[in-house]
N, C-alpha and C. Protein backbone atom coordinates (compact mmCIF):
# COMPACT_ATOMS: atom_id res chain seq x y z
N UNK A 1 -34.44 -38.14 -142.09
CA UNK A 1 -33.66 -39.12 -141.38
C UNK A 1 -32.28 -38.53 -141.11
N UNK A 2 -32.17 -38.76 -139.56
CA UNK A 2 -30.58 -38.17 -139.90
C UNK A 2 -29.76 -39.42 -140.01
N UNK A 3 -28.50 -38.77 -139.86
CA UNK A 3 -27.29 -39.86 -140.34
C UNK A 3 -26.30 -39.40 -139.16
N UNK A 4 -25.50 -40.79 -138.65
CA UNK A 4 -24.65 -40.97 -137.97
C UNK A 4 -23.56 -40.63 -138.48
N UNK A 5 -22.82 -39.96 -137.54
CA UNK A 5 -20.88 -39.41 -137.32
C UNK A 5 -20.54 -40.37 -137.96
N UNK A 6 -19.32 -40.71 -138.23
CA UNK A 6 -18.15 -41.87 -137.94
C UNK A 6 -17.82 -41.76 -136.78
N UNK A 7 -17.30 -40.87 -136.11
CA UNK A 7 -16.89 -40.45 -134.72
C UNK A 7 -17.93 -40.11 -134.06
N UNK A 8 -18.22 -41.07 -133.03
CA UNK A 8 -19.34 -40.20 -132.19
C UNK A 8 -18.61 -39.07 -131.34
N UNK A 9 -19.70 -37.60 -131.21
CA UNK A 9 -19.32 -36.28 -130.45
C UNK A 9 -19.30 -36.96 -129.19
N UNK A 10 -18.44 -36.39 -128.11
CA UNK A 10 -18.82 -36.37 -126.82
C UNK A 10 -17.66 -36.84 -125.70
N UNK A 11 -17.64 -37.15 -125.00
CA UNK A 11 -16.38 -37.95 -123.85
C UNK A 11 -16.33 -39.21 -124.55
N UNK A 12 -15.12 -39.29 -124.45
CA UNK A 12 -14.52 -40.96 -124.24
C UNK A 12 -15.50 -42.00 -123.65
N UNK A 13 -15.63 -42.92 -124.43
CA UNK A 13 -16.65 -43.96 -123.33
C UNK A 13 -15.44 -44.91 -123.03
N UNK A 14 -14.17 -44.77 -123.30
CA UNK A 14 -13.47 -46.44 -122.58
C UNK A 14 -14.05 -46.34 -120.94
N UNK A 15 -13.63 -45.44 -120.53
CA UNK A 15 -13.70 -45.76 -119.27
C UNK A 15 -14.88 -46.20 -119.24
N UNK A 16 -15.98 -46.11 -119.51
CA UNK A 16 -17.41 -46.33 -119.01
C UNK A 16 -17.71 -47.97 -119.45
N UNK A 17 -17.01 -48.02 -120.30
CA UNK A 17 -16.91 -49.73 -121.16
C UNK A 17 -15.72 -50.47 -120.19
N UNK A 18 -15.11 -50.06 -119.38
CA UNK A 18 -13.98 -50.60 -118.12
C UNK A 18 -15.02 -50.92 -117.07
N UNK A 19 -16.26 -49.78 -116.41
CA UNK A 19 -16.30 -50.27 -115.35
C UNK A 19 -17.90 -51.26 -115.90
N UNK A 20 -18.31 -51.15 -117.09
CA UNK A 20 -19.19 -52.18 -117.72
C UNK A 20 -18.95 -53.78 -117.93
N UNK A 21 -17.53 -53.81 -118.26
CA UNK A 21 -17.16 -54.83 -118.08
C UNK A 21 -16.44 -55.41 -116.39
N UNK A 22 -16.21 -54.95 -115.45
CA UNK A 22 -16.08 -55.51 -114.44
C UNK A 22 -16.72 -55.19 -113.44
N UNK A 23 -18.37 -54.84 -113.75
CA UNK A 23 -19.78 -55.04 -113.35
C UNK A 23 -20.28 -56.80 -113.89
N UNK A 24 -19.70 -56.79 -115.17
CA UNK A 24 -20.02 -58.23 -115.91
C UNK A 24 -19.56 -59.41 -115.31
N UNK A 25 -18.53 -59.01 -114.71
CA UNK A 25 -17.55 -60.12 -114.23
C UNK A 25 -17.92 -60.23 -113.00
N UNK A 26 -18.64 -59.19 -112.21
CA UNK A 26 -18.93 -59.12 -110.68
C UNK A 26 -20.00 -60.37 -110.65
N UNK A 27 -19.53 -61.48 -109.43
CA UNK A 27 -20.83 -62.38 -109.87
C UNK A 27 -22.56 -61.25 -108.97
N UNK A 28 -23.10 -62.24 -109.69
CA UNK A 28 -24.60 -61.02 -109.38
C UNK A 28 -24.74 -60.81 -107.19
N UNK A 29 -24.63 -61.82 -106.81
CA UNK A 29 -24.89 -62.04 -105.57
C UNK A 29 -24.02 -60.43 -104.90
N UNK A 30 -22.48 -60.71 -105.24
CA UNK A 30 -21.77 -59.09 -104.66
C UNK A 30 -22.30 -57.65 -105.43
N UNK A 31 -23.25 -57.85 -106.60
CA UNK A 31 -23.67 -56.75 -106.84
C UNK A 31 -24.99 -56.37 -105.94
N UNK A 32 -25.71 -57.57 -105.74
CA UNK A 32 -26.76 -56.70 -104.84
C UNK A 32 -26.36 -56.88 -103.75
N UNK A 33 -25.65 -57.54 -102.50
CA UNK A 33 -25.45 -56.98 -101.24
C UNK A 33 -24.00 -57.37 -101.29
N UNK A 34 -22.94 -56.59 -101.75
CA UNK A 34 -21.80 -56.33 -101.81
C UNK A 34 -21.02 -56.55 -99.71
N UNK A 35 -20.07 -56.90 -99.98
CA UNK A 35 -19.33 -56.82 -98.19
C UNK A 35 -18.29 -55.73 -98.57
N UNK A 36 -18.25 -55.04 -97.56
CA UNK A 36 -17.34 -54.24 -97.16
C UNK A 36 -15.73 -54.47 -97.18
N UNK A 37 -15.08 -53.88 -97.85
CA UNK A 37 -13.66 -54.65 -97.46
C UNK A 37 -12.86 -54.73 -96.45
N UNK A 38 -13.54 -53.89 -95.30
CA UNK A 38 -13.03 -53.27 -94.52
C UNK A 38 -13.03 -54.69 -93.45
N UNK A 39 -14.26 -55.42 -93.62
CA UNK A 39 -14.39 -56.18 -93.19
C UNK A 39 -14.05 -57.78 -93.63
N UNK A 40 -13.73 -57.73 -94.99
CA UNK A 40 -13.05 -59.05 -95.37
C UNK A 40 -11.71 -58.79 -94.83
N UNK A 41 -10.77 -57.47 -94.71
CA UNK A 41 -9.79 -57.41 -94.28
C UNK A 41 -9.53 -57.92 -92.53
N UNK A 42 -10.29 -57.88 -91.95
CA UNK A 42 -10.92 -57.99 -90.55
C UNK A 42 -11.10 -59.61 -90.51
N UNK A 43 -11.51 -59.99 -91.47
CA UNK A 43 -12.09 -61.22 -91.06
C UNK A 43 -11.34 -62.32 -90.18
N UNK A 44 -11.38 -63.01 -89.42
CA UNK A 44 -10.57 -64.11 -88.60
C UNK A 44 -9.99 -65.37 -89.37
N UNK A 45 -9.36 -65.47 -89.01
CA UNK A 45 -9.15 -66.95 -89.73
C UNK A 45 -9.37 -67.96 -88.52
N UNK A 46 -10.19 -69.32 -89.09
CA UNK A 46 -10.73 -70.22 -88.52
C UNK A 46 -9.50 -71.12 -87.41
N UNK A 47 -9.91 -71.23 -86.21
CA UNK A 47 -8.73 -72.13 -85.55
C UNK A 47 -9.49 -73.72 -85.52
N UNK A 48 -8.46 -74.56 -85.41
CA UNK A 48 -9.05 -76.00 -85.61
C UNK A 48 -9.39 -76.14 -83.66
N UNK A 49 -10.78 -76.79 -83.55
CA UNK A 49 -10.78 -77.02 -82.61
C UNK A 49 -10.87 -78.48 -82.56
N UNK A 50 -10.92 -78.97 -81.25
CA UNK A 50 -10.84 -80.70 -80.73
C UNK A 50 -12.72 -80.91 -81.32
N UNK A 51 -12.54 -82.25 -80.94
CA UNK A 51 -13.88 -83.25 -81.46
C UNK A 51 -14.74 -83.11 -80.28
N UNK A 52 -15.91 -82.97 -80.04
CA UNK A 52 -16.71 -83.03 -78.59
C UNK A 52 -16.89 -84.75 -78.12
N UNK A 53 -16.93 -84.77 -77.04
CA UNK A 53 -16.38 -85.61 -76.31
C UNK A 53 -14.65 -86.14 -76.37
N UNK A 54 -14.09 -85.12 -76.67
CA UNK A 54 -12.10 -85.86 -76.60
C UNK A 54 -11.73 -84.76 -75.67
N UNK A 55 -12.90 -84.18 -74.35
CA UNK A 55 -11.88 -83.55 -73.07
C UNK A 55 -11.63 -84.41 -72.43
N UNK A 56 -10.48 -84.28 -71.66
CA UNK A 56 -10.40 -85.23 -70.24
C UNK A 56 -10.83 -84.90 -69.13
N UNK A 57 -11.75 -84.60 -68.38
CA UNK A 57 -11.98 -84.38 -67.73
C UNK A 57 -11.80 -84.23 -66.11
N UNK A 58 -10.63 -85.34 -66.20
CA UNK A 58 -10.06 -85.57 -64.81
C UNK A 58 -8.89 -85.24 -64.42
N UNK A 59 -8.42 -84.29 -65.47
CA UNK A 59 -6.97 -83.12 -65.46
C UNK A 59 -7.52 -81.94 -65.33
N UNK A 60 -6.63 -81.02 -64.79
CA UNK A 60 -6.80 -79.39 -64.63
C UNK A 60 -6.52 -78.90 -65.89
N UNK A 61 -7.50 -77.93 -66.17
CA UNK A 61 -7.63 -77.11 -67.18
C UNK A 61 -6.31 -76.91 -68.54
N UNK A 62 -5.64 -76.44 -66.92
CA UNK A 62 -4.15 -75.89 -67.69
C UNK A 62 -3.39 -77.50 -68.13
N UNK A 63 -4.04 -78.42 -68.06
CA UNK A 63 -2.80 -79.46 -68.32
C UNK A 63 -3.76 -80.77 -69.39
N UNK A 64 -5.15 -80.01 -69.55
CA UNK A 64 -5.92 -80.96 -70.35
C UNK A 64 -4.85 -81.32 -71.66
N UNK A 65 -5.35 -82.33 -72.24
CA UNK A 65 -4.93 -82.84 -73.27
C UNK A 65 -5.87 -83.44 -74.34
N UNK A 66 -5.40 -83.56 -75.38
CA UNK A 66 -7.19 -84.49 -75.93
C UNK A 66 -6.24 -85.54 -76.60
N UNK A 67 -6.60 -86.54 -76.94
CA UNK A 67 -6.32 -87.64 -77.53
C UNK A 67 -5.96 -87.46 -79.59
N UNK A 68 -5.39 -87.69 -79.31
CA UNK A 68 -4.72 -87.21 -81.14
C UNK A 68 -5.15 -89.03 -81.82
């Protein structure tokens, strides 16, 4: 039988216990199809649009208004 170090031989494991633990924390869904950041950076931000049916229809484009 052998017997264990006190010190295990070999590299440092912190680091490897760093990216173990914020694999843990990753929820599971971004570990299997992860997004790009390139593209959360990209992403749009949403504009509020009007309600369907609140055009007026009987003004020009440039001077529509919708009812608040």
């Amino acid at each position: 039988m052998t017997s264990l170090p006190e010190q295990p031989e070999g590299p440092d494991l912190d680091e490897l216990r760093k990216d173990i633990d914020e694999l843990k924390d990753a929820p599971t869904e971004q570990l299997i199809e992860p997004e790009p950041a390139k593209l959360l950076e990209e992403e749009p931000t949403p504009q509020r649009t009007d309600a369907p049916g609140t055009e007026k229809w009987d003004e020009p484009g440039d001077e529509e208004r919708t009812e608040v």
